[in-house]
Protein backbone atom coordinates (compact mmCIF):
# COMPACT_ATOMS: atom_id res chain seq x y z
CA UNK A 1 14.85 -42.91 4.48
CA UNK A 2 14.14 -41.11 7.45
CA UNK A 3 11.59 -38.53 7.99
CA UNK A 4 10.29 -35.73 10.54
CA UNK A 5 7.41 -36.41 12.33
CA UNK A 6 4.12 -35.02 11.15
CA UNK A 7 2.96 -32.10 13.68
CA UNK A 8 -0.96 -30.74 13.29
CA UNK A 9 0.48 -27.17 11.80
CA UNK A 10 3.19 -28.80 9.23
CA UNK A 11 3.35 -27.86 6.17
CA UNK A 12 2.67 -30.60 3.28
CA UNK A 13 5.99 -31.41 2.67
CA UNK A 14 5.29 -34.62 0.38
CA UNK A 15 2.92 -32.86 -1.77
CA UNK A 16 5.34 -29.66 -2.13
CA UNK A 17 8.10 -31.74 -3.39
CA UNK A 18 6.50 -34.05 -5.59
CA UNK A 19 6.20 -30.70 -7.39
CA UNK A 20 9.89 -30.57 -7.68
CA UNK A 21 12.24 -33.01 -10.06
CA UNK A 22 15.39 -32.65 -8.02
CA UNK A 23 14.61 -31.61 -4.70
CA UNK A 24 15.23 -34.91 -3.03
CA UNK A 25 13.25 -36.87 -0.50
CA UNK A 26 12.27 -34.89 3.20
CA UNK A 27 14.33 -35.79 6.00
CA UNK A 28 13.42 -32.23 8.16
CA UNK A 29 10.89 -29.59 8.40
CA UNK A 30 11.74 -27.59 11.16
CA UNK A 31 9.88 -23.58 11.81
CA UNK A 32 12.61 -20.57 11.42
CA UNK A 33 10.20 -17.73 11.79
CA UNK A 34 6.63 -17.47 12.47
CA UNK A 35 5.73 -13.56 11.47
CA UNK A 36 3.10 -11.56 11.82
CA UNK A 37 2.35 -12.08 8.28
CA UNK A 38 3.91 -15.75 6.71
CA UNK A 39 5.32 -19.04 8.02
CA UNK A 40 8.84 -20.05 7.18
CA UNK A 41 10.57 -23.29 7.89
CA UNK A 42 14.08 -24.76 6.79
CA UNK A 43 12.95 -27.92 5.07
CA UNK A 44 15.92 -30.25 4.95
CA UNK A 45 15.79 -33.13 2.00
CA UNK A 46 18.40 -35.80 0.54
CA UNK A 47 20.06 -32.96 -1.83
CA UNK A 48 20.22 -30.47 0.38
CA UNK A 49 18.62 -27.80 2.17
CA UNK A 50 15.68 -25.22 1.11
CA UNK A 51 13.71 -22.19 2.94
CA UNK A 52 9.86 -23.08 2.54
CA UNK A 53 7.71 -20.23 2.81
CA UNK A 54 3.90 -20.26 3.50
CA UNK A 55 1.82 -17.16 2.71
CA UNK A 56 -0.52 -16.00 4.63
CA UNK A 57 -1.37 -12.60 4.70
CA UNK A 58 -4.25 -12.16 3.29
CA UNK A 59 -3.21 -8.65 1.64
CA UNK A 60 -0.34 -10.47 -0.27
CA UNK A 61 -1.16 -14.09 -0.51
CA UNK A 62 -3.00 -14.24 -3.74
CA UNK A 63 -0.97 -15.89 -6.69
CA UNK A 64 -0.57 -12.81 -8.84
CA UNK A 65 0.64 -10.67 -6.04
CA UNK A 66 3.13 -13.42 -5.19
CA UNK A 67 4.24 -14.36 -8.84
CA UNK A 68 5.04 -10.38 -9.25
CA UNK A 69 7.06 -10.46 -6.43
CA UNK A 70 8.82 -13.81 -7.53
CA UNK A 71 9.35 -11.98 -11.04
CA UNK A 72 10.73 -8.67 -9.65
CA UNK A 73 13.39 -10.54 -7.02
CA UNK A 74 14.65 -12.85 -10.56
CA UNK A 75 15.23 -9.78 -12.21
CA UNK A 76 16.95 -8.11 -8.93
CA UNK A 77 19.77 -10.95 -8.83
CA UNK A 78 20.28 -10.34 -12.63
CA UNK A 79 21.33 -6.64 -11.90
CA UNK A 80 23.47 -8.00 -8.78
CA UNK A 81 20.93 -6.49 -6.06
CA UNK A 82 21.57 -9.82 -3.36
CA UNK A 83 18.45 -11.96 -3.00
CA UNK A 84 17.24 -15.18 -3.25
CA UNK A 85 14.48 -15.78 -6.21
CA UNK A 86 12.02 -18.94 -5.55
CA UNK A 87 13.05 -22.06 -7.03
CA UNK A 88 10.55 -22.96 -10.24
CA UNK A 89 8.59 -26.08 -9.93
CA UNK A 90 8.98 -29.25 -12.79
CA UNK A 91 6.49 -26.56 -14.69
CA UNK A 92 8.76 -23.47 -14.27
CA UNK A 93 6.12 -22.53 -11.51
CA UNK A 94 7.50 -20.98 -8.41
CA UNK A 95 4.19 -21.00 -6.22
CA UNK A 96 2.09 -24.01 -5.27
CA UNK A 97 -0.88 -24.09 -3.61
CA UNK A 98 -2.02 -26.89 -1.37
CA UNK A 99 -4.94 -27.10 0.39
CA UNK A 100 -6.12 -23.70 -0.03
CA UNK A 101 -2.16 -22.17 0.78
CA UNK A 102 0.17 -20.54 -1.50
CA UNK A 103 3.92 -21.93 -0.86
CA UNK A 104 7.02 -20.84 -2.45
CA UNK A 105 10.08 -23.36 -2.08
CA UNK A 106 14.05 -20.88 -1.99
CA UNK A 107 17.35 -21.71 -1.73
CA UNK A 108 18.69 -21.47 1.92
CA UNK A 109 21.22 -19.14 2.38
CA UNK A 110 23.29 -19.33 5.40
CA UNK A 111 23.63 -16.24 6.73
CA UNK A 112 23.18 -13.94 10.00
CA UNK A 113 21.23 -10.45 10.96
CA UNK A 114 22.72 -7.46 11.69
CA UNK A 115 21.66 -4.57 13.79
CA UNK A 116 23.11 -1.23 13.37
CA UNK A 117 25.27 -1.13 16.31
CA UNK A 118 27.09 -4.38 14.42
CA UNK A 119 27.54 -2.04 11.21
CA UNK A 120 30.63 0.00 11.27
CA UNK A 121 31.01 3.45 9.06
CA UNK A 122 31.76 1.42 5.85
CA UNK A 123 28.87 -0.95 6.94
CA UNK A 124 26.84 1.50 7.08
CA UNK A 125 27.77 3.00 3.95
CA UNK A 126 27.31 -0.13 2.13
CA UNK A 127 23.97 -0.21 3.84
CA UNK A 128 22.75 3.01 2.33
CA UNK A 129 24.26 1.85 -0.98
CA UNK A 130 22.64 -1.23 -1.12
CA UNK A 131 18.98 0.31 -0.65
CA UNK A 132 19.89 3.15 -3.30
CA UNK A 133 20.63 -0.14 -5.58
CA UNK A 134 17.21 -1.66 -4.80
CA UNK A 135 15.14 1.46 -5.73
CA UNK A 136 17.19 2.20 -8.99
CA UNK A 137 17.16 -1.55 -9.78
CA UNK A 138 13.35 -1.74 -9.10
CA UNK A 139 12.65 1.32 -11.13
CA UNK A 140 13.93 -0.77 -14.51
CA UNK A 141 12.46 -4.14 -13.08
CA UNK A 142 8.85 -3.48 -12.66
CA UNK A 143 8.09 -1.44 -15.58
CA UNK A 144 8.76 -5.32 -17.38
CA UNK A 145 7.14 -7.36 -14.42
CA UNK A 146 3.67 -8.46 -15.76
CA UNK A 147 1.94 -11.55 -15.12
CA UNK A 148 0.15 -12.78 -17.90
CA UNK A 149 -2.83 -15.17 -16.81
CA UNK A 150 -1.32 -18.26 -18.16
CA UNK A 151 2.10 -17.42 -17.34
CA UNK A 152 4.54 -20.32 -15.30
CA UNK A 153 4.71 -19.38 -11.61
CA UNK A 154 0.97 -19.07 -10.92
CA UNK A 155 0.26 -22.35 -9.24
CA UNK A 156 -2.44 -23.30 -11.12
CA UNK A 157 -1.81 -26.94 -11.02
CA UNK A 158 -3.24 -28.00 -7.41
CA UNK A 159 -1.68 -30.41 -5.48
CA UNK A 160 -3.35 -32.13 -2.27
CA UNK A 161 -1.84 -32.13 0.96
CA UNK A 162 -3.62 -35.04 2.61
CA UNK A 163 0.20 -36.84 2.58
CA UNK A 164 2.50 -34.47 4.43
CA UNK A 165 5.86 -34.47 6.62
CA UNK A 166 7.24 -31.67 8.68
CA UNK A 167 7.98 -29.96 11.41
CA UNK A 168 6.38 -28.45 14.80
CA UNK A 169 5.01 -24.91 14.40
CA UNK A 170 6.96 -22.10 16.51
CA UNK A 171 9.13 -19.53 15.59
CA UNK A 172 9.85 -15.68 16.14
CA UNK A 173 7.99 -12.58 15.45
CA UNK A 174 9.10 -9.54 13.49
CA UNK A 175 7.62 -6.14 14.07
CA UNK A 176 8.38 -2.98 13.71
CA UNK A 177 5.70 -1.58 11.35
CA UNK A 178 3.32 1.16 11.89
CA UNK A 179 -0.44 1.29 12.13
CA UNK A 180 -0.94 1.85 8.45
CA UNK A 181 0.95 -1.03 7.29
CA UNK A 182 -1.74 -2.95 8.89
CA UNK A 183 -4.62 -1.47 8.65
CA UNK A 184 -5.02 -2.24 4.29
CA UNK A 185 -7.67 -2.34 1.99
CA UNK A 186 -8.93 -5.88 0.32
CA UNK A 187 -7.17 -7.00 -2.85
CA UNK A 188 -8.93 -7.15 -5.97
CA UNK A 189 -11.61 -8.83 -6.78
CA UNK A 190 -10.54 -12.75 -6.96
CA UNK A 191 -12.25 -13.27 -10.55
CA UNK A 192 -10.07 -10.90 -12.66
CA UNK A 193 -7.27 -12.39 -14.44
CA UNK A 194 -3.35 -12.40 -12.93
CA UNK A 195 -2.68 -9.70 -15.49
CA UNK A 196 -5.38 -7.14 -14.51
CA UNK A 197 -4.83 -7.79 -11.30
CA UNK A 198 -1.15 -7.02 -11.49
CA UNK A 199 -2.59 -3.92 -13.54
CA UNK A 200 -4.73 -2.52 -11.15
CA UNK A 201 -1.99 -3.18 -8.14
CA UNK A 202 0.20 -0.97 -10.30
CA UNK A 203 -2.27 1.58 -10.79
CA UNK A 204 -3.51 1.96 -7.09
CA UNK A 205 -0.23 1.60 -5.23
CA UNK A 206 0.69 4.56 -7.78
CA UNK A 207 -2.80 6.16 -6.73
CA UNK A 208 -2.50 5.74 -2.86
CA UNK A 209 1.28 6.76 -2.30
CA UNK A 210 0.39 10.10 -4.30
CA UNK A 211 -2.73 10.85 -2.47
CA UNK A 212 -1.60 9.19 1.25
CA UNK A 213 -2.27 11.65 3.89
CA UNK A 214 -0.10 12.16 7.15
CA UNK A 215 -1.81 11.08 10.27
CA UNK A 216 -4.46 13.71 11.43
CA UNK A 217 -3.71 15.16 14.85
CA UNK A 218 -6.89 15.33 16.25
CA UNK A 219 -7.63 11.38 15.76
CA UNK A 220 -4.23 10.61 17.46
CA UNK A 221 -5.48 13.00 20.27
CA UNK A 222 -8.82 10.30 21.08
CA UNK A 223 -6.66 7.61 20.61
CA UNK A 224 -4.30 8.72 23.28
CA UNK A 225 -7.39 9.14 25.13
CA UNK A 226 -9.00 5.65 25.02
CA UNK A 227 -5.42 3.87 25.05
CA UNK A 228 -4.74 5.93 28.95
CA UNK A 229 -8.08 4.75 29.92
CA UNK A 230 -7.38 1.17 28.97
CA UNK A 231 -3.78 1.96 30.72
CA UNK A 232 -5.31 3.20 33.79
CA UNK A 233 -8.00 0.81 33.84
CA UNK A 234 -5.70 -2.21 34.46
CA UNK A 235 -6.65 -4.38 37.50
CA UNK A 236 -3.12 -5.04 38.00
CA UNK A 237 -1.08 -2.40 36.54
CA UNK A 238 3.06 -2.83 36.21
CA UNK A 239 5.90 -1.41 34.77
CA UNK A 240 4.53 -1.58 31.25
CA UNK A 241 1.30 0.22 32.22
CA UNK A 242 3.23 3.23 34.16
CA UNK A 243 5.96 3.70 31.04
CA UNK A 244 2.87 3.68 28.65
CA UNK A 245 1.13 5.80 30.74
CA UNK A 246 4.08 8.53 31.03
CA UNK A 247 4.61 8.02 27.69
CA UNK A 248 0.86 8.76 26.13
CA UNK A 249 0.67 11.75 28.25
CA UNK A 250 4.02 13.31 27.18
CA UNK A 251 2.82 12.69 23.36
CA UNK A 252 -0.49 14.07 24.07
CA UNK A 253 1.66 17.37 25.06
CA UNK A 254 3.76 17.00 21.74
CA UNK A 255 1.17 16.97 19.45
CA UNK A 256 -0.56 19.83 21.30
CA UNK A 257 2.58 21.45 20.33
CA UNK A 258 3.11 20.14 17.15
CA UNK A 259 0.05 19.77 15.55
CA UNK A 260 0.82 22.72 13.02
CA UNK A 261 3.42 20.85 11.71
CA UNK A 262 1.57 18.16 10.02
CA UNK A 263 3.04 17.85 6.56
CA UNK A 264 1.02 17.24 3.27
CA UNK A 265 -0.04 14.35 1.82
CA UNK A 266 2.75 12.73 0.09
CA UNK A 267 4.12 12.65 -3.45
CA UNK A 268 4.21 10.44 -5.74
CA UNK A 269 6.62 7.84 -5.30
CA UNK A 270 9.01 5.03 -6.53
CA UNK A 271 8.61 1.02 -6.09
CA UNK A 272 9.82 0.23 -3.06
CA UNK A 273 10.68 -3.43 -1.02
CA UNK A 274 8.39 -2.13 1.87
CA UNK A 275 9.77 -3.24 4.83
CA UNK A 276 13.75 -3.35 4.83
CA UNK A 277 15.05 -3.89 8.47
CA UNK A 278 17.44 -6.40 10.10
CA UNK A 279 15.56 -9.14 10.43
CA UNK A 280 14.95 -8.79 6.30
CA UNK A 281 18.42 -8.54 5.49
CA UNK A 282 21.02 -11.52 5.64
CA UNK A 283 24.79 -10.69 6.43
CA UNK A 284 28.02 -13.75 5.02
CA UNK A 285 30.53 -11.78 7.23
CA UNK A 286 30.57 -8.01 6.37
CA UNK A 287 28.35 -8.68 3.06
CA UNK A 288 24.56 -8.62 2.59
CA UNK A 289 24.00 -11.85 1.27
CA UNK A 290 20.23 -12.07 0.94
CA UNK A 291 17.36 -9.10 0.62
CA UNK A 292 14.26 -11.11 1.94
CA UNK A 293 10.75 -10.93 2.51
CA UNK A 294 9.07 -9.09 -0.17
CA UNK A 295 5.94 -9.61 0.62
CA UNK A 296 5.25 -5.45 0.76
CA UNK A 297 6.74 -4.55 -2.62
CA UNK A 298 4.69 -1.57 -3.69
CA UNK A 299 4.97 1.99 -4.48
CA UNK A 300 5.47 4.99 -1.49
CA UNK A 301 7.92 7.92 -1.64
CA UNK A 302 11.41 6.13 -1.87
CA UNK A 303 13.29 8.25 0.66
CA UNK A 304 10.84 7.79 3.05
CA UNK A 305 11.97 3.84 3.17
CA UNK A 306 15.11 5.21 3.38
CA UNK A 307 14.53 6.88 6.52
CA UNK A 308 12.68 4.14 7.87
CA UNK A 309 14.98 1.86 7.69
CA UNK A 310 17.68 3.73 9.26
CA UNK A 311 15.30 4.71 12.27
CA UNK A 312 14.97 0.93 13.22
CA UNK A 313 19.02 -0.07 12.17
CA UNK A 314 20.62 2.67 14.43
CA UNK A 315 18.44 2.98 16.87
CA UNK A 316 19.94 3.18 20.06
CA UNK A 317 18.67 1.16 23.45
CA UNK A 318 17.97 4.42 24.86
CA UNK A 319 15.67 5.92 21.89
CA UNK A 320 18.26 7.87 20.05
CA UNK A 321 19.84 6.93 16.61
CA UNK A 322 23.63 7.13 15.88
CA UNK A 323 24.12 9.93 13.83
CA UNK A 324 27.36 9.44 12.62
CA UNK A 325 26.45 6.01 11.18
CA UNK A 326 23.26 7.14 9.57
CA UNK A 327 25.26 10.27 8.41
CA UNK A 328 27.44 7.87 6.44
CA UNK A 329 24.48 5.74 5.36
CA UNK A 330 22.48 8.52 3.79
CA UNK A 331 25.50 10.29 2.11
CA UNK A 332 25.71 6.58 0.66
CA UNK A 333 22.07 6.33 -0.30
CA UNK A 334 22.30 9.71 -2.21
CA UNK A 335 24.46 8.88 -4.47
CA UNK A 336 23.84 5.40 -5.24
CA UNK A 337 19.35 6.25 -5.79
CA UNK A 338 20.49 9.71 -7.18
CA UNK A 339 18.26 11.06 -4.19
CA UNK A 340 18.63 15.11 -3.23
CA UNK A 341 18.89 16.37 0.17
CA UNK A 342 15.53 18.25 -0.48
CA UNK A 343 13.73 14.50 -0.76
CA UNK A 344 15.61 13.04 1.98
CA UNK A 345 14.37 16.17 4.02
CA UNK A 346 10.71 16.32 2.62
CA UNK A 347 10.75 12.15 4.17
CA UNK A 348 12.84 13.35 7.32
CA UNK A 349 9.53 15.60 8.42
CA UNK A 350 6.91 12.91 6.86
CA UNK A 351 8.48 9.74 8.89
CA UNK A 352 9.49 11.64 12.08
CA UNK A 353 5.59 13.08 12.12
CA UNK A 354 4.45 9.12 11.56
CA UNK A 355 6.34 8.02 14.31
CA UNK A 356 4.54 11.16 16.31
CA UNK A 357 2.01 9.60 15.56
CA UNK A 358 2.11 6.24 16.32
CA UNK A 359 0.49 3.54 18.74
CA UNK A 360 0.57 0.45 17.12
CA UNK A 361 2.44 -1.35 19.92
CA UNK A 362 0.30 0.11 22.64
CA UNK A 363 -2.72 -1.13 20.60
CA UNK A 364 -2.01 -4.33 20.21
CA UNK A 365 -1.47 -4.52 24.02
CA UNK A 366 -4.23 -3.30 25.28
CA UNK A 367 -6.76 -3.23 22.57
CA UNK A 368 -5.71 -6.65 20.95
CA UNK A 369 -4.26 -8.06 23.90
CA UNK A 370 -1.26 -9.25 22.38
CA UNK A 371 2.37 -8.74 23.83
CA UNK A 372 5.00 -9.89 21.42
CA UNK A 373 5.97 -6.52 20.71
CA UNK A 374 6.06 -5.39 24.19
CA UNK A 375 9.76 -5.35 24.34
CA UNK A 376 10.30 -2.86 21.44
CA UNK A 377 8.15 -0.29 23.14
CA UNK A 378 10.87 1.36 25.42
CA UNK A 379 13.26 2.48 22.61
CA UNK A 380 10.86 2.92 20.12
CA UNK A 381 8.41 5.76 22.03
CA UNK A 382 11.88 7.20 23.17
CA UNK A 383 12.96 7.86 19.99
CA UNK A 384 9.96 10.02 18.66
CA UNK A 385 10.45 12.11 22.26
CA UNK A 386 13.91 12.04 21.40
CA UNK A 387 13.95 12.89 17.60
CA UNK A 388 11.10 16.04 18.18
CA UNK A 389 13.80 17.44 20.25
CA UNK A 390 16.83 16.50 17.93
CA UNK A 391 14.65 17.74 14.69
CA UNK A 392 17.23 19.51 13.20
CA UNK A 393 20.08 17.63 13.96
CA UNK A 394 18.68 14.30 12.82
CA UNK A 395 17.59 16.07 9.29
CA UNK A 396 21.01 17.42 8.94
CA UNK A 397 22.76 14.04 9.24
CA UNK A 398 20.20 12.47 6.37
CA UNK A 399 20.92 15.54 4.01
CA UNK A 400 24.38 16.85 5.06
């Protein structure tokens, strides 16, 4: 039987699959994405073929955070949301860890992204639809999602990964999230059991969306401050360096402007998948096939996901969003979470004042000296420019 080479980063392929009673024998291990947060690779065997996912992060990579996760996504498919639950183990267990690594082995599902400029009207209602589905459906599915400490899925049972096959480590990189989404606290303590640990996720995600205050003016200020000094600063400045320039100064002016408009800190909110965007969500034709990546499952006002979501789907090259399409998708939204125009508003004001507010690409090129999301910069500091001067129109086509 042939096999793949064995690169320094692969994944233990033998060990995962001894795990496995019909999985078959490796023939391929080859990387699909490499993310900011996990490793994915399609791992081709004799009976067929299977998305292996490393986790890595080191907010989400602990077995009970991963096993609730696992848990939530079964229950999705049972109340038709699309997705595509881990595969248990010979020991109904759906995460293994190897050497220190959690892995979860899924069905592959063929399937392509979709942008919002390759969503028509009807796309983009069923869009809207489908996310309304996901916050109703997680309502019901995580009030029963507990992980008792002995419970199947765990990966209590180690393995060793001395014996591996794969593939060569490369891959793409999906961005798109603001400053807070990486700037998180530590997980609990390591010694309590899965359950209280699942317990006391519950209780602070509930805690932190209720209390989570809007980004303070004044601290954006003396960021824009140290990030045009780095800007300037450049020994060799180019066209990156004069756009960020332009653009720090015109957002210093904005907030100036702005700055009594910061809203409140949040209310309380709904379970939420956390970071729904193209790259998250497979397409077989004009159907989602497949919500993935739900490694930020957690609790924050619902309708501000919604918003989100539609501010990186139909956003335009140029920094503006197509109306008309997120028109239909929010009209869709409403009715299928049961949402009223006064929520969608309330996240309207809270998400346009975080993107006011944000730097996180600028950040990571000059303070952490890493460019992979260089290229989303242009549309993406547009679009707050853009949407301060469209205020009204853009909260009339989410509530309309």
């Amino acid at each position: 039987m042939p096999r793949s080479s064995v690169a320094p980063l692969a994944p233990p392929v033998n060990a995962l699959l001894r795990r496995y009673a019909d999985a078959g024998e490796p023939l391929s291990c080859v990387p699909v994405a490499q993310g900011l947060l996990n490793r994915g690779y399609r791992l081709a065997t004799s009976r067929g073929s299977y998305f292996l996912k490393q986790h890595l992060d080191a907010r989400t990579a602990d077995r009970a955070t991963i096993v609730r996760q696992h848990r939530a996504t079964e229950r999705l498919g049972a109340l038709g949301v699309p997705v595509a639950p881990p595969l248990p183990d010979s020991e109904g267990r759906t995460v293994a860890m190897v050497d220190g690594h959690c892995y979860a082995l899924h069905p592959w599902v063929e399937g392509s992204h979709r942008g919002g400029a390759q969503l028509t009207a009807a796309g983009s209602r069923r869009l809207g639809a489908l996310l309304g589905l996901v916050h109703t459906a997680l309502e019901q599915v995580m009030a029963a999602t507990e992980v008792p400490a002995d419970a199947p899925g765990d990966g209590q049972r180690p393995a060793t990964g001395r014996e591996s096959a794969g593939g060569e480590s490369a891959g793409r990189t999906v961005t798109g999230r603001t400053d807070a989404d990486r700037d998180a606290a530590d997980r609990p303590a390591m010694d309590r059991t899965a359950a209280d640990r699942a317990a006391a996720d519950r209780t602070t995600a509930h805690r932190e969306a209720a209390s989570r205050d809007a980004a303070d003016p004044e601290q954006s200020l003396r960021l824009i401050d140290e990030l045009l000094a780095l800007a300037r600063g450049r020994r060799r400045r180019d066209a990156f360096d004069e756009l960020a320039e332009y653009r720090l100064l015109e957002r210093r002016r904005l907030l100036a402007e702005h700055a009594h408009r910061r809203p409140p800190p949040a209310c309380a909110g709904g379970w939420v998948h956390g970071d729904f965007h193209p790259l998250n969500l497979l397409y077989r034709g004009a159907e989602p096939a497949a919500i993935i990546d739900w490694d930020r499952l957690g609790v924050q006002p619902r309708a501000e996901e919604a918003v989100r979501a539609a501010a990186i789907f139909f956003v335009r090259p140029g920094g503006t969003l197509d109306l008309p399409k997120v028109r239909a998708y929010a009209r869709a939204y409403r009715r299928s979470a049961g949402a009223e125009p006064a929520e969608l508003a309330a996240a309207v004001h809270r998400v346009w004042w975080e993107r006011l507010n944000d730097f996180w690409i600028l950040r990571w090129h000059y303070q952490r000296d890493d460019a992979r999301a260089d290229p989303q910069f242009p549309a993406a500091s547009a679009l707050a420019v853009w949407w301060t001067g469209e205020y009204e129109a853009v909260r009339d086509a989410f509530t309309s």
